[in-house]
C-alpha atoms as a PDB file:
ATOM      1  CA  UNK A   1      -6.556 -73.488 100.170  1.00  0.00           C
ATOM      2  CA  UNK A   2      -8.659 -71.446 101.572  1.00  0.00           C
ATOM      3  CA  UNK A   3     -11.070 -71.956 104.366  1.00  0.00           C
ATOM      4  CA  UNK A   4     -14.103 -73.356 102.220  1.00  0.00           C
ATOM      5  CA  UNK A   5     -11.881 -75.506 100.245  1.00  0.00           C
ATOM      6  CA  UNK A   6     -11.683 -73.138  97.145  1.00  0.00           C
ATOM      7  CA  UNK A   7      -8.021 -72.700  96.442  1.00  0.00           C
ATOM      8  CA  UNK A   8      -7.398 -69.017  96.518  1.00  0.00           C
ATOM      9  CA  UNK A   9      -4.008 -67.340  96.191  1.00  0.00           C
ATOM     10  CA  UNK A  10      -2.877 -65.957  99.810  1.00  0.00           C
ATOM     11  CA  UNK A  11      -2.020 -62.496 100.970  1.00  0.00           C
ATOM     12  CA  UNK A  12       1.140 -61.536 101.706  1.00  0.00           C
ATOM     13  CA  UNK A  13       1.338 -57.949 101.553  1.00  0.00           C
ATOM     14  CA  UNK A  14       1.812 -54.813  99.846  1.00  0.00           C
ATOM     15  CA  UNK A  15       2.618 -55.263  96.161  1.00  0.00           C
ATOM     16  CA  UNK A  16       6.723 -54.506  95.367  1.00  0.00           C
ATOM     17  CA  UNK A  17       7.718 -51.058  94.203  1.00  0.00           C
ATOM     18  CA  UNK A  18       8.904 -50.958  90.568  1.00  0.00           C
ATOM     19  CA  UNK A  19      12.551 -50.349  90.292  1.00  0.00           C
ATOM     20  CA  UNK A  20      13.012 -47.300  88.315  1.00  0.00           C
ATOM     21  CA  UNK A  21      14.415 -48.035  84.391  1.00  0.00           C
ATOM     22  CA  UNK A  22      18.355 -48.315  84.294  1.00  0.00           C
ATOM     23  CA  UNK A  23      20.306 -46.205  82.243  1.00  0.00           C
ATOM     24  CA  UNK A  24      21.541 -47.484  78.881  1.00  0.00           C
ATOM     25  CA  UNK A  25      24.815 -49.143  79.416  1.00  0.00           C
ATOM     26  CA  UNK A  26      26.842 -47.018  76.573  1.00  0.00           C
ATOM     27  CA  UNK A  27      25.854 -43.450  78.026  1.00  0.00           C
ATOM     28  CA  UNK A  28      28.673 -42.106  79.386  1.00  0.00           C
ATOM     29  CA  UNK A  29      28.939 -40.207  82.764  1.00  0.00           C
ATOM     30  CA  UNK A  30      28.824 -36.542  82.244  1.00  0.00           C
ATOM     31  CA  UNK A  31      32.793 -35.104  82.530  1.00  0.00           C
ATOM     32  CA  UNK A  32      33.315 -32.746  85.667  1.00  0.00           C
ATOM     33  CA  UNK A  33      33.157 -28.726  84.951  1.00  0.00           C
ATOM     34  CA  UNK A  34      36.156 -27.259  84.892  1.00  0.00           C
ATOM     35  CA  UNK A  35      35.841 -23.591  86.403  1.00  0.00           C
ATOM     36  CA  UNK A  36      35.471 -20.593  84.552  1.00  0.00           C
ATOM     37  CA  UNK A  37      39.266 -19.153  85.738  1.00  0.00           C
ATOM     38  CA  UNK A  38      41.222 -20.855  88.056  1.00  0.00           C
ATOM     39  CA  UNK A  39      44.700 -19.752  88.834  1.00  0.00           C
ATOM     40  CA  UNK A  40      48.026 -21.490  89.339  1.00  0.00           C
ATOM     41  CA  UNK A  41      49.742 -21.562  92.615  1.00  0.00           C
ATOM     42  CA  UNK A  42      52.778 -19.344  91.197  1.00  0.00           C
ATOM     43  CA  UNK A  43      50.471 -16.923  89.887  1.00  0.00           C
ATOM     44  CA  UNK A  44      48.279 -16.948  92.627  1.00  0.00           C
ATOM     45  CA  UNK A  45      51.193 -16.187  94.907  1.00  0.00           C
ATOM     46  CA  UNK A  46      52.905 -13.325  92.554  1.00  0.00           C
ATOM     47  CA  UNK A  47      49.622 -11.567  93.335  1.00  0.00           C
ATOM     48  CA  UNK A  48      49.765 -11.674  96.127  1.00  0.00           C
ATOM     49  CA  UNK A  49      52.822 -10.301  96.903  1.00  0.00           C
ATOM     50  CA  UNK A  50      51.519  -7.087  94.458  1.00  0.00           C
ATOM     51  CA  UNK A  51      48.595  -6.878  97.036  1.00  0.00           C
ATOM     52  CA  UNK A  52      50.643  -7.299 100.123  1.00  0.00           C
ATOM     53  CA  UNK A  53      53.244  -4.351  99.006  1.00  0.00           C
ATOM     54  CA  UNK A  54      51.044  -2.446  97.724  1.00  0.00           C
ATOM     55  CA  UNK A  55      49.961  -2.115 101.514  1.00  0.00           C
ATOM     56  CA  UNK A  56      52.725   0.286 101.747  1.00  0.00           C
ATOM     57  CA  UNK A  57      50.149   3.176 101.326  1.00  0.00           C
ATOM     58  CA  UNK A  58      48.974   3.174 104.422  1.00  0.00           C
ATOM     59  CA  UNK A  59      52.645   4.084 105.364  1.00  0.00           C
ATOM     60  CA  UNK A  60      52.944   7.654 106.276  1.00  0.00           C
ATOM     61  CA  UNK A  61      54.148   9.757 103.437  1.00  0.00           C
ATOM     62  CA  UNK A  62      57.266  10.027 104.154  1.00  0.00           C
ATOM     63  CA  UNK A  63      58.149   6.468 104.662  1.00  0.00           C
ATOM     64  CA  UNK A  64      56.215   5.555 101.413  1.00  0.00           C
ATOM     65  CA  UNK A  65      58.015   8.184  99.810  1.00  0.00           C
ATOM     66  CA  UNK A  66      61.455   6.528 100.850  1.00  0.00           C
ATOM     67  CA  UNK A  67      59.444   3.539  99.936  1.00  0.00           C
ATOM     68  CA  UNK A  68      59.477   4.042  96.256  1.00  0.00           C
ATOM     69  CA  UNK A  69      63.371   5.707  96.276  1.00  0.00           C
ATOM     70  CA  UNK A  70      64.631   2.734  97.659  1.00  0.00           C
ATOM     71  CA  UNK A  71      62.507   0.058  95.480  1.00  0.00           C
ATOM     72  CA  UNK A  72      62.019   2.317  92.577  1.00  0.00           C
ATOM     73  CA  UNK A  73      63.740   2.101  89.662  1.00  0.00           C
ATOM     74  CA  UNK A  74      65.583   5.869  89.014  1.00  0.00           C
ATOM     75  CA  UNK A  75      67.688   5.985  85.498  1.00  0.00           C
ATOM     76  CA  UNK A  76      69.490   9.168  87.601  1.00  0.00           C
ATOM     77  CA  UNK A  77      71.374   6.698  90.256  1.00  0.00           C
ATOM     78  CA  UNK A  78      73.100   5.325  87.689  1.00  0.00           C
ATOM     79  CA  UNK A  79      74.407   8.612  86.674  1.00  0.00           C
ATOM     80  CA  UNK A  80      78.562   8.850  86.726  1.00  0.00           C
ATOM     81  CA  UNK A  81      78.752  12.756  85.873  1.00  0.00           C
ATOM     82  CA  UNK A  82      79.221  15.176  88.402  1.00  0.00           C
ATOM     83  CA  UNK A  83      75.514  16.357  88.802  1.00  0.00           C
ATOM     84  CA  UNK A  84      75.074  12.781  89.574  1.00  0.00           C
ATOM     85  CA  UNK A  85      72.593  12.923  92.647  1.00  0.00           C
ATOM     86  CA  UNK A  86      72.814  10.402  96.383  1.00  0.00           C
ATOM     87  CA  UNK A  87      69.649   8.264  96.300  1.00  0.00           C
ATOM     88  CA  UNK A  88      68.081   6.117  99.366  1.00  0.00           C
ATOM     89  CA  UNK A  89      69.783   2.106  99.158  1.00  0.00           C
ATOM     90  CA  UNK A  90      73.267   3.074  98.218  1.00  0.00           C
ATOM     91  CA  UNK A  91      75.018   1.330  95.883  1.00  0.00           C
ATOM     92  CA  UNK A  92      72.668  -2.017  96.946  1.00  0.00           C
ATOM     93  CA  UNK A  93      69.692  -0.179  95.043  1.00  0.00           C
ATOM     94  CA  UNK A  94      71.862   0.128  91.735  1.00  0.00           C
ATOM     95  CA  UNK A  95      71.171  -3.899  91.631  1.00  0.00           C
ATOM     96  CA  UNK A  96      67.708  -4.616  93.317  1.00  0.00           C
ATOM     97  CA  UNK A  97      65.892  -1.659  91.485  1.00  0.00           C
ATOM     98  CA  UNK A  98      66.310  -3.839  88.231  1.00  0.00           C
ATOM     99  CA  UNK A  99      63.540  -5.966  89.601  1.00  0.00           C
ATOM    100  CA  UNK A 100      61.929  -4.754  92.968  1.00  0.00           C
ATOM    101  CA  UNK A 101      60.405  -1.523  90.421  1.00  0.00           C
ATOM    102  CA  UNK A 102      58.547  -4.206  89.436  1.00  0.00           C
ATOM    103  CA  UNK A 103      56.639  -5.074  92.581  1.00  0.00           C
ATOM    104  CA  UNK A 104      55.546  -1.512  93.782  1.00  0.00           C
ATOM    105  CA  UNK A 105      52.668   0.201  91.836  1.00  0.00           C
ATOM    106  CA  UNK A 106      51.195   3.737  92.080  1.00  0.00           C
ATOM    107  CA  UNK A 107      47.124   2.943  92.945  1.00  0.00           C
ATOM    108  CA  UNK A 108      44.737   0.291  92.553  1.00  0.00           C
ATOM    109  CA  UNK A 109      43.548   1.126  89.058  1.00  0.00           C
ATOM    110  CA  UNK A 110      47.572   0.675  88.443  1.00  0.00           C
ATOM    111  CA  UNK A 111      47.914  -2.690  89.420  1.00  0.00           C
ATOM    112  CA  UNK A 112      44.412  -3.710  88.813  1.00  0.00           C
ATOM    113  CA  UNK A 113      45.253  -3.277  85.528  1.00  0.00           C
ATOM    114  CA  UNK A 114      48.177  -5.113  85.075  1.00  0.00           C
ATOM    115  CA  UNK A 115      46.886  -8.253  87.120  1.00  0.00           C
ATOM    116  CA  UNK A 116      43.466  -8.030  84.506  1.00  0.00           C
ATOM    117  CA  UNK A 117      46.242  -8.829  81.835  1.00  0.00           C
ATOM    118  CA  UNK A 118      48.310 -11.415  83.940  1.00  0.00           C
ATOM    119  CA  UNK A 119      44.882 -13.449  84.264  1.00  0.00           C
ATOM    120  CA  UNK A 120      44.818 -15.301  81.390  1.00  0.00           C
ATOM    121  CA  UNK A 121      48.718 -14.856  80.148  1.00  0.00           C
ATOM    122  CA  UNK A 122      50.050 -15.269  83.293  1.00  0.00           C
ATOM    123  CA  UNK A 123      47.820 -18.025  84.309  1.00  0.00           C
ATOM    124  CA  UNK A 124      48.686 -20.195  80.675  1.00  0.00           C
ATOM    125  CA  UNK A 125      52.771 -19.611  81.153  1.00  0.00           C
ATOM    126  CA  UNK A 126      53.026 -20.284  85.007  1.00  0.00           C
ATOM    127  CA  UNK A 127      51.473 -23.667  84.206  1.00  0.00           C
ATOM    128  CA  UNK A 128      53.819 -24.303  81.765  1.00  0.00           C
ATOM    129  CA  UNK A 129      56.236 -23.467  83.221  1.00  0.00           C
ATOM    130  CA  UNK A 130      56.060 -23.834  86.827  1.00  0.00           C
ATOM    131  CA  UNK A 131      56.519 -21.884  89.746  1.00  0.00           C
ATOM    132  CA  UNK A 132      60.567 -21.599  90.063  1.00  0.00           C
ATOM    133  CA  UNK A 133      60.738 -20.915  85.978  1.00  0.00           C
ATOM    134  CA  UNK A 134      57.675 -18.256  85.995  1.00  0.00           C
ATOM    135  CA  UNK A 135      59.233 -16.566  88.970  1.00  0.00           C
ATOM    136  CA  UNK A 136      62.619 -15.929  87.211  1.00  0.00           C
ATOM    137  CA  UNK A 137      60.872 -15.443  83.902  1.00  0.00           C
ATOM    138  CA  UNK A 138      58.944 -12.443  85.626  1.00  0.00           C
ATOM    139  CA  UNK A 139      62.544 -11.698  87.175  1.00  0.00           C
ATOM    140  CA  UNK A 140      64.203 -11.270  83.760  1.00  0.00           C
ATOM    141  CA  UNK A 141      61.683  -9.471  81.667  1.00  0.00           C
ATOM    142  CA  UNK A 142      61.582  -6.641  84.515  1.00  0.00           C
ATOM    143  CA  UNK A 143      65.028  -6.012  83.956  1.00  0.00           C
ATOM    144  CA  UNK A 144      64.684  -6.023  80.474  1.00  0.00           C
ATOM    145  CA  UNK A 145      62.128  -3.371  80.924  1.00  0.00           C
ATOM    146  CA  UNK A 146      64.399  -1.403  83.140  1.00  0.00           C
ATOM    147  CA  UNK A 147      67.117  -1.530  80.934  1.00  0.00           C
ATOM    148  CA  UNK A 148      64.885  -0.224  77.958  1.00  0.00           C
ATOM    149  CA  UNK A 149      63.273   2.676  80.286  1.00  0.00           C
ATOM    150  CA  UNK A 150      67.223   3.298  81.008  1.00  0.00           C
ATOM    151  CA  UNK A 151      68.511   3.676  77.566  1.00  0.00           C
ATOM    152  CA  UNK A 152      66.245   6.137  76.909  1.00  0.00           C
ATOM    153  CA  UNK A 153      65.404   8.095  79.811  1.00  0.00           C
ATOM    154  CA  UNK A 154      69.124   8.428  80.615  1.00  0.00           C
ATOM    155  CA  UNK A 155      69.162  11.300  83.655  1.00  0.00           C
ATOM    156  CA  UNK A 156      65.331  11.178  84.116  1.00  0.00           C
ATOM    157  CA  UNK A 157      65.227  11.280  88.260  1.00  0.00           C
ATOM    158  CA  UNK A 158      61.193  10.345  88.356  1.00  0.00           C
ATOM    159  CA  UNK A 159      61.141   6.817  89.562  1.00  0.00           C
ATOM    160  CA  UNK A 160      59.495   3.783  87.760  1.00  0.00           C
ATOM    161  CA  UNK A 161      57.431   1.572  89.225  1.00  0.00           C
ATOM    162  CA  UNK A 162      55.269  -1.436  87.972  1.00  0.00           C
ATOM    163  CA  UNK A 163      55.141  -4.638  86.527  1.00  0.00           C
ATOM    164  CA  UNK A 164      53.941  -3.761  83.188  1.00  0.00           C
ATOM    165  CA  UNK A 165      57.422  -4.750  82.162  1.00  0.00           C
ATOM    166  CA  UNK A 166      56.808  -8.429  83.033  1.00  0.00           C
ATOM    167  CA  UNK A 167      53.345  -8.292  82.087  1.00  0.00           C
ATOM    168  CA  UNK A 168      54.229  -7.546  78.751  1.00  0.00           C
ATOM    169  CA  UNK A 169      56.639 -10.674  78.372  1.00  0.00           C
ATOM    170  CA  UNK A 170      53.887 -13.001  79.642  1.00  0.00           C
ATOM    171  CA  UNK A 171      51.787 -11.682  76.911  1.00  0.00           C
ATOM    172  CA  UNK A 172      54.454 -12.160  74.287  1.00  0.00           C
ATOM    173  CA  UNK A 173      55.824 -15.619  75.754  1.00  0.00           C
ATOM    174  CA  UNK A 174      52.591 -16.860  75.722  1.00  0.00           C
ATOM    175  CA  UNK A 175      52.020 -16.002  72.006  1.00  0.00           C
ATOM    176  CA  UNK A 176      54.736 -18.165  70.871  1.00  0.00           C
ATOM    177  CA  UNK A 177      51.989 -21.353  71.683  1.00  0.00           C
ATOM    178  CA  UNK A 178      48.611 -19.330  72.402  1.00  0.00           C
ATOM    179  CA  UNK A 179      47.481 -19.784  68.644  1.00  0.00           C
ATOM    180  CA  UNK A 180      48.763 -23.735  68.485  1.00  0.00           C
ATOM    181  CA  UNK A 181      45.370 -25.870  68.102  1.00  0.00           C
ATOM    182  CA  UNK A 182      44.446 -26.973  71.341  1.00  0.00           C
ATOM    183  CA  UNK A 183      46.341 -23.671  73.480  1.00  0.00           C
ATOM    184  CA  UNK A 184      44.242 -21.327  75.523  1.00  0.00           C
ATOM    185  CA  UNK A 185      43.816 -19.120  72.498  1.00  0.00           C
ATOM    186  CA  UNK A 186      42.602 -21.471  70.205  1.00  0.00           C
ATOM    187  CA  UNK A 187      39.255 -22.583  68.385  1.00  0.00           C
ATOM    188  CA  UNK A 188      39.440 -25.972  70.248  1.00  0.00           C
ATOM    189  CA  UNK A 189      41.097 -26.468  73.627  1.00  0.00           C
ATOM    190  CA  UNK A 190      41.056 -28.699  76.202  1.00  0.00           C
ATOM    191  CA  UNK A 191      41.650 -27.995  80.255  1.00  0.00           C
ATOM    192  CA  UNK A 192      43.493 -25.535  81.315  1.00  0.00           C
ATOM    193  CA  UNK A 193      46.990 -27.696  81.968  1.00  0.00           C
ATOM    194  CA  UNK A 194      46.902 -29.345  78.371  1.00  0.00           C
ATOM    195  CA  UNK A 195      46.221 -25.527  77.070  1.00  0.00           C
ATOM    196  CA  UNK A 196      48.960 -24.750  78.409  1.00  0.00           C
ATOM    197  CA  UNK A 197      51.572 -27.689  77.531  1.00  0.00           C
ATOM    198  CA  UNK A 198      50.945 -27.447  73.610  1.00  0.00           C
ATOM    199  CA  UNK A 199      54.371 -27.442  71.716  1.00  0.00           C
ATOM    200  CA  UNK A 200      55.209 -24.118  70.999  1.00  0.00           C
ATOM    201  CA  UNK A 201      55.774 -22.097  67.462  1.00  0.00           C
ATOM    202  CA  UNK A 202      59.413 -21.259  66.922  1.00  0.00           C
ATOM    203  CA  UNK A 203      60.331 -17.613  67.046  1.00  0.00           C
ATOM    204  CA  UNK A 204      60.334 -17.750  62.630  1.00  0.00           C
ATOM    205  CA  UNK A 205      57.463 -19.306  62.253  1.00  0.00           C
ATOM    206  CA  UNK A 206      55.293 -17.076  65.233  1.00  0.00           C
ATOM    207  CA  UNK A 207      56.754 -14.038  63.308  1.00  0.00           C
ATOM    208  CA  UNK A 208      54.753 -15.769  60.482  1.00  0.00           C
ATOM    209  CA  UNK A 209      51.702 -16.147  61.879  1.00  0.00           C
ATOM    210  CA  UNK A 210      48.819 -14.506  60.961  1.00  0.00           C
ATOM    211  CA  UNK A 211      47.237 -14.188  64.091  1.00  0.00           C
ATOM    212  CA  UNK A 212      50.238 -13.976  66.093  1.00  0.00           C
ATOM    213  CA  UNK A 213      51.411 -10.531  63.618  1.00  0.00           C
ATOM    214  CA  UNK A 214      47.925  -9.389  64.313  1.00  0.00           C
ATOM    215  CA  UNK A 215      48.590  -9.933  67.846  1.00  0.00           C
ATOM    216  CA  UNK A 216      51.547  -7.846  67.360  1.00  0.00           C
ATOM    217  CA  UNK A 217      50.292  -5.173  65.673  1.00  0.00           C
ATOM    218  CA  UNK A 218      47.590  -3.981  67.976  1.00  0.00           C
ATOM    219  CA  UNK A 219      49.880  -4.584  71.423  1.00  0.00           C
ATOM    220  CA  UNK A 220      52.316  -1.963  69.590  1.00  0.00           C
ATOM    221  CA  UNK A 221      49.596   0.245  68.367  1.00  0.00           C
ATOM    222  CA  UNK A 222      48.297   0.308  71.848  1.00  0.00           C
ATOM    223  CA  UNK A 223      51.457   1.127  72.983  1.00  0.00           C
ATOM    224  CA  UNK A 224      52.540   3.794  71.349  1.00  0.00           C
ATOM    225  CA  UNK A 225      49.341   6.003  71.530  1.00  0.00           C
ATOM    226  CA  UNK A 226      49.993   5.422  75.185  1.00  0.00           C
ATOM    227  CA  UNK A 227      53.267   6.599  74.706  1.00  0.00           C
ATOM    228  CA  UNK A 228      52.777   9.281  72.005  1.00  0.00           C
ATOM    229  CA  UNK A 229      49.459  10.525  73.544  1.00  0.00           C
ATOM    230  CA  UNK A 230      50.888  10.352  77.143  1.00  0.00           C
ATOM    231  CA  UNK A 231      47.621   9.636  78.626  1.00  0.00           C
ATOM    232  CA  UNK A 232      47.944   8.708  82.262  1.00  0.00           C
ATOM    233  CA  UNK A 233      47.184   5.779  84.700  1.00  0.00           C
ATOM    234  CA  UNK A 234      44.824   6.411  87.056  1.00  0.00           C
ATOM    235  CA  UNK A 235      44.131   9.735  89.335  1.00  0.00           C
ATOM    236  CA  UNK A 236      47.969  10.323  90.114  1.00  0.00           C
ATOM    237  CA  UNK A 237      48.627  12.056  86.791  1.00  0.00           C
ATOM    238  CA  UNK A 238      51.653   9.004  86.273  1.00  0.00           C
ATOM    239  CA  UNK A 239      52.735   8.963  82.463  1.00  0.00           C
ATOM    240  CA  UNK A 240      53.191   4.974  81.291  1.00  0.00           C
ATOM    241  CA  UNK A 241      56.410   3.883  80.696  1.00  0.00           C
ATOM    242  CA  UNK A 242      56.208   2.052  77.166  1.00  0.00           C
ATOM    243  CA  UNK A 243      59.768   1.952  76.183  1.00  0.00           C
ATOM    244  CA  UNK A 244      59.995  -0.755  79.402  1.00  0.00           C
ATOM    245  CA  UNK A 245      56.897  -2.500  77.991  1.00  0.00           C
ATOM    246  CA  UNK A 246      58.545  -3.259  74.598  1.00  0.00           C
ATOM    247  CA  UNK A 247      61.587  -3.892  76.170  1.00  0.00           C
ATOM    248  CA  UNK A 248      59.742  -6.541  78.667  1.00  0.00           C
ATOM    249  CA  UNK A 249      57.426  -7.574  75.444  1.00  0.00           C
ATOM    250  CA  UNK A 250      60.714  -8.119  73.534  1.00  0.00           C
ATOM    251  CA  UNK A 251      62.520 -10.536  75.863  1.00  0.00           C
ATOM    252  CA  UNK A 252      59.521 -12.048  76.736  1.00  0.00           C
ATOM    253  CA  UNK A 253      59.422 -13.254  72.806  1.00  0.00           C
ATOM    254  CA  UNK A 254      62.751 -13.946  72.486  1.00  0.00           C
ATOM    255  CA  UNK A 255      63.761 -15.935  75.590  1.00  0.00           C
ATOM    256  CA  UNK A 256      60.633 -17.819  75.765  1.00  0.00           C
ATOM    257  CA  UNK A 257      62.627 -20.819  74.574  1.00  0.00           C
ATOM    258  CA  UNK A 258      65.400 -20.756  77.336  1.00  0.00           C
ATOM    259  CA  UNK A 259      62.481 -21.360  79.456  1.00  0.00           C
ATOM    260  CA  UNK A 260      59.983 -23.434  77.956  1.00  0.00           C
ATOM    261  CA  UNK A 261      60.016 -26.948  79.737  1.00  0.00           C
ATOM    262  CA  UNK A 262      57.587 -28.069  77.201  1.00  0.00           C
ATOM    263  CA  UNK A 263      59.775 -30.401  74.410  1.00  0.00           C
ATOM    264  CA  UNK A 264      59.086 -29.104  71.049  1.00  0.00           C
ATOM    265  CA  UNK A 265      57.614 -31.447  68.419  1.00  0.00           C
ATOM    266  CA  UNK A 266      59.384 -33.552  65.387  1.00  0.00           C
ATOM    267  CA  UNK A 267      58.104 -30.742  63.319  1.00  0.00           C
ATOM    268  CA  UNK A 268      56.681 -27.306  64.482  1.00  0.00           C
ATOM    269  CA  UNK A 269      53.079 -27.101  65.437  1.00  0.00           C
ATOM    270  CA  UNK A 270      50.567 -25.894  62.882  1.00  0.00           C
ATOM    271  CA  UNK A 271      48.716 -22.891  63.933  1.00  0.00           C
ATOM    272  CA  UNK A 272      45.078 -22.570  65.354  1.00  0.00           C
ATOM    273  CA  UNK A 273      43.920 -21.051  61.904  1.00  0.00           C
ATOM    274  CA  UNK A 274      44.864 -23.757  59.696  1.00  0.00           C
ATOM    275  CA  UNK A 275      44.097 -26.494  61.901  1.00  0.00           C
ATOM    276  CA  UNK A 276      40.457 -25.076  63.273  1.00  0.00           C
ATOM    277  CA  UNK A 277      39.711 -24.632  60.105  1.00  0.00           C
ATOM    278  CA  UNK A 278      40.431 -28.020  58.589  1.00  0.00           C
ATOM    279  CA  UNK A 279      38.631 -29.705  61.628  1.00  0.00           C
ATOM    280  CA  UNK A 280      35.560 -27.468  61.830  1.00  0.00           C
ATOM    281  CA  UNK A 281      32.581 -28.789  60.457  1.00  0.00           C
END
């Protein structure tokens, strides 16, 4: 009551804040963003390595000179006639050429070029196939690419150098599942890992593809006006070496298999075009 009797409600403060509205109960929580490009640890480390030899420019001339004799791959050292000429490494380079070629590179718009392709190709078959796989992968298309540049540029003495070789076998390993519904290629994907771990197209039915043949058909084109045209990377005049790319594209398609981790499916996986297409609205 209050004090003249009346009964009148009390006091007792400041009137509660309203809690603000709760969300309905069947909204889900909005999935993280997944990063534009983000780049496996092999990858990541394989460039690396091209940025931290590369250094060898600062050398002075003559010891980056010697640089690229010794690392370089030369078709001329393995040369059994009697003009044959004595290169820097011995008979040590005849075997470590196959692959350390693949590691030096001429300028910056040289390897800036090939790591611009390695980005997404690279990045899709070092997740599938993990570091100690995409390592030896990179390993065995550059000497595929050497061999190629050997056959036919028998007694040429102008060292090679790049990883173009490799590069190209990412591009055509990758291929063999890029087009699968759900791959890094595709109409509909998911994050980067399940892009990547799609079961793959057998070599038959890749060489079937539509898109894949398309694929094809402009990497060669592009090739061979670089070849036929002999237009030039970069400032230092240095022709490009496409018999190694085909030769690094080529084993690239054909060994995928040997080291794809990924198990393949009861039956092959359908292609991105068919599949898109029958789940587009």
């Amino acid at each position: 009551m209050g004090v003249n009797g009346s009964r009148e409600p009390l006091a007792l403060g400041p009137e509660p804040l309203e809690s603000p509205p709760e969300l309905p109960q069947d909204v889900a929580p909005e999935p993280p963003r997944e990063p534009i490009l983000t780049l496996p640890g092999a990858l990541t480390a394989y460039v690396l390595l091209l940025a931290v030899i590369h250094l060898r420019v600062l050398l002075p001339p003559e010891w980056e000179n010697w640089t690229v004799d010794v690392f370089g791959f030369i078709p001329k050292r393995y040369d059994s006639t009697l003009l044959a000429i004595d290169f820097p490494g011995g008979a040590g380079a005849k075997v470590w050429t196959f692959v350390t070629y693949s590691l030096l590179h001429a300028n910056l718009s040289h390897i800036g070029f090939n790591v611009l392709w390695l980005l997404p190709f690279g990045s899709a078959l070092a997740r599938r196939f993990g570091a100690l796989r995409f390592f030896l992968f990179m390993a065995v298309t550059a000497v595929a690419g050497a061999l190629a540049h050997l056959v036919t540029h028998e007694h040429a003495v102008a060292p090679m150098i790049g990883a173009s070789a490799s590069v190209s076998g990412t591009m055509a390993a990758a291929i063999r599942f890029a087009f699968v519904r759900g791959s890094f290629l595709s109409f509909s994907r998911g994050d980067a890992d399940a892009a990547a771990r799609v079961p793959a197209l057998s070599l038959t039915r890749a060489l079937r593809n539509p898109r894949v043949l398309g694929f094809l058909g402009v990497w060669f084109g592009v090739n061979i006006i670089f070849g036929v045209g002999s237009i030039a990377i970069g400032n230092d005049g240095a022709s490009v070496a496409w018999q190694a790319h085909i030769g690094g594209f080529f084993a690239g398609l054909v060994l995928f298999s040997l080291f794809d981790p990924v198990p393949h499916a009861a039956t092959d996986a359908a292609d991105a075009s068919s599949h898109d297409a029958s789940h587009s609205g």
